[in-house]
Protein backbone atom coordinates (compact mmCIF):
# COMPACT_ATOMS: atom_id res chain seq x y z
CA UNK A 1 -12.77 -6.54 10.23
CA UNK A 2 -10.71 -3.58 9.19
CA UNK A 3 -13.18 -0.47 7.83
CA UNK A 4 -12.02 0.23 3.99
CA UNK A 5 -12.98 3.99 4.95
CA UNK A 6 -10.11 3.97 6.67
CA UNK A 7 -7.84 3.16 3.89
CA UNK A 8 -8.59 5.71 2.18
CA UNK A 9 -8.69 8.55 4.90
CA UNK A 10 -5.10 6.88 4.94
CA UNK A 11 -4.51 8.06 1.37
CA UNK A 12 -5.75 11.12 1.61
CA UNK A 13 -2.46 12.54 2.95
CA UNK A 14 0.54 13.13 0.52
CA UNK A 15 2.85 12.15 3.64
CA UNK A 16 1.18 8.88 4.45
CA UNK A 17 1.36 7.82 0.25
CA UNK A 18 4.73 8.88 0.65
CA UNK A 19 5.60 6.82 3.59
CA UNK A 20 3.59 3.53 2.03
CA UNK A 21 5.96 4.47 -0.83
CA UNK A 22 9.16 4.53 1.20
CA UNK A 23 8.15 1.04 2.58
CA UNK A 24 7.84 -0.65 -0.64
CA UNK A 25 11.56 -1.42 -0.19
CA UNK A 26 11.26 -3.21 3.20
CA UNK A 27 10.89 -2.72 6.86
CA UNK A 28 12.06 0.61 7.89
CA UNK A 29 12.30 1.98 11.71
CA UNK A 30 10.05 5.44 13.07
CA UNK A 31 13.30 7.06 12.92
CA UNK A 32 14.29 6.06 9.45
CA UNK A 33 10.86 7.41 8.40
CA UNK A 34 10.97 10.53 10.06
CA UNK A 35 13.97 11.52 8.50
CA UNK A 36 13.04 11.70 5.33
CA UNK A 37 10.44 14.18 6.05
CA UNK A 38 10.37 18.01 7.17
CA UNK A 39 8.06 17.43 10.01
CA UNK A 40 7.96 16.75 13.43
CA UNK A 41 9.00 12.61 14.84
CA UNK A 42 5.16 13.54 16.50
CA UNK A 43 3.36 14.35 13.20
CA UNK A 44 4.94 11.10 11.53
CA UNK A 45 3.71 9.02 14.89
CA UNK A 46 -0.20 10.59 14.23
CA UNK A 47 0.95 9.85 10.33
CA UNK A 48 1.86 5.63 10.80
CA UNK A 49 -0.65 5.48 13.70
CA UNK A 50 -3.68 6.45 10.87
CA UNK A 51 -1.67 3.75 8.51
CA UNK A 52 -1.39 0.93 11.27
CA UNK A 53 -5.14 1.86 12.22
CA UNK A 54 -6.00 1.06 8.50
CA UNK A 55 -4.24 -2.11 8.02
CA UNK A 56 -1.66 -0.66 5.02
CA UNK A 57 1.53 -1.13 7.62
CA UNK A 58 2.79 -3.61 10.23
CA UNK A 59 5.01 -2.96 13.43
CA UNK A 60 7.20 -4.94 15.49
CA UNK A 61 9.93 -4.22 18.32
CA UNK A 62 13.11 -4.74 17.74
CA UNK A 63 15.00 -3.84 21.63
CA UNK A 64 13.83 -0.61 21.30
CA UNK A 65 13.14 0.19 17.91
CA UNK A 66 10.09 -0.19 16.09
CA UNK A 67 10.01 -1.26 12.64
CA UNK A 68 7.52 -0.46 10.40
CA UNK A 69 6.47 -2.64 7.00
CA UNK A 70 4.07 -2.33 3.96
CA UNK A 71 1.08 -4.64 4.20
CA UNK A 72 0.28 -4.48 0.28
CA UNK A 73 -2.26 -6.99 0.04
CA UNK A 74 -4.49 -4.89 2.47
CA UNK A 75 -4.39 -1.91 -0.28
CA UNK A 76 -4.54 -4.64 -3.15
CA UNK A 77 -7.97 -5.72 -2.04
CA UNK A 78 -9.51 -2.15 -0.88
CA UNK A 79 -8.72 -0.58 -3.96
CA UNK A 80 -9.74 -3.39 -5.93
CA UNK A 81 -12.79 -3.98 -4.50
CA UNK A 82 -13.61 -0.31 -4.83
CA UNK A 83 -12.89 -0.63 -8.31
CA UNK A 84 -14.75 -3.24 -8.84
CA UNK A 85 -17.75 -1.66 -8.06
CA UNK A 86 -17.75 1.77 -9.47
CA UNK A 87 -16.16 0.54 -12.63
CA UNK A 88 -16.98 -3.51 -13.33
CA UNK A 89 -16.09 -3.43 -16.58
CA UNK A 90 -12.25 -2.64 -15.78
CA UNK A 91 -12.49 -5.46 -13.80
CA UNK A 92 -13.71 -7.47 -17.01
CA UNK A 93 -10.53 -6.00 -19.07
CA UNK A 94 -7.85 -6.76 -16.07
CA UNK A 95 -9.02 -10.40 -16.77
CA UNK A 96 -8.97 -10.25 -20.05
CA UNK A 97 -5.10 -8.60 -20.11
CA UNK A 98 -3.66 -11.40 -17.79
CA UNK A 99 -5.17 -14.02 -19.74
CA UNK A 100 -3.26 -12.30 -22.79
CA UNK A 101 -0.22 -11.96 -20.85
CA UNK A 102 -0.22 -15.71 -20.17
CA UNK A 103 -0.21 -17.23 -23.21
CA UNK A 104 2.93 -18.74 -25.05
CA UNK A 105 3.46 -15.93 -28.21
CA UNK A 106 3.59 -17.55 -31.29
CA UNK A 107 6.64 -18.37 -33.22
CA UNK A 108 6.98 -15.90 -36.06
CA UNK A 109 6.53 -17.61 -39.81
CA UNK A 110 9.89 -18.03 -41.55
């Protein structure tokens, strides 16, 4: 079982957000990452090694490439368990909201 302390030692770093971020879009190679940033292909390695270790991001090889994607249901349920327990009564009004959103709107009276 992945340690949820680890998520958010993951989102501590403006440079990790910013690659989970950059991966909303899809799958994107080391190389593809690194170039967005002013930093060192090294220091974005030690960057999506902390990620991978935390469950937010997937790999896989392609030949020699490695491709990196967004596993968002990882952060989903961290930070919504931690929400859930410092503040339950969000929790309550989340509920509440998609309940509202569900529902057919009325026809407006002619």
């Amino acid at each position: 079982m992945l340690d949820d302390a680890g998520v958010f030692k993951a989102l501590a770093d403006p440079t990790r957000r910013q690659i989970l971020a950059d991966l909303r879009d899809g799958e994107m190679s080391a190389g593809e990452i690194a170039a967005r940033f002013p930093i060192s292909g090294p220091s974005i390695s030690r960057h999506l090694g902390v990620l991978r270790a935390a469950g937010l991001v997937s790999e896989r090889r392609d030949a020699n490439r490695i491709l990196y994607s967004l596993v968002p249901d990882r952060l989903a349920a961290c930070v919504g368990s931690f929400l859930s327990a410092v503040c339950p009564e969000q929790v309550t009004l989340r509920h509440r909201r998609s309940r509202a959103s569900t529902r057919i709107p009325k026809e407006p009276s002619r």
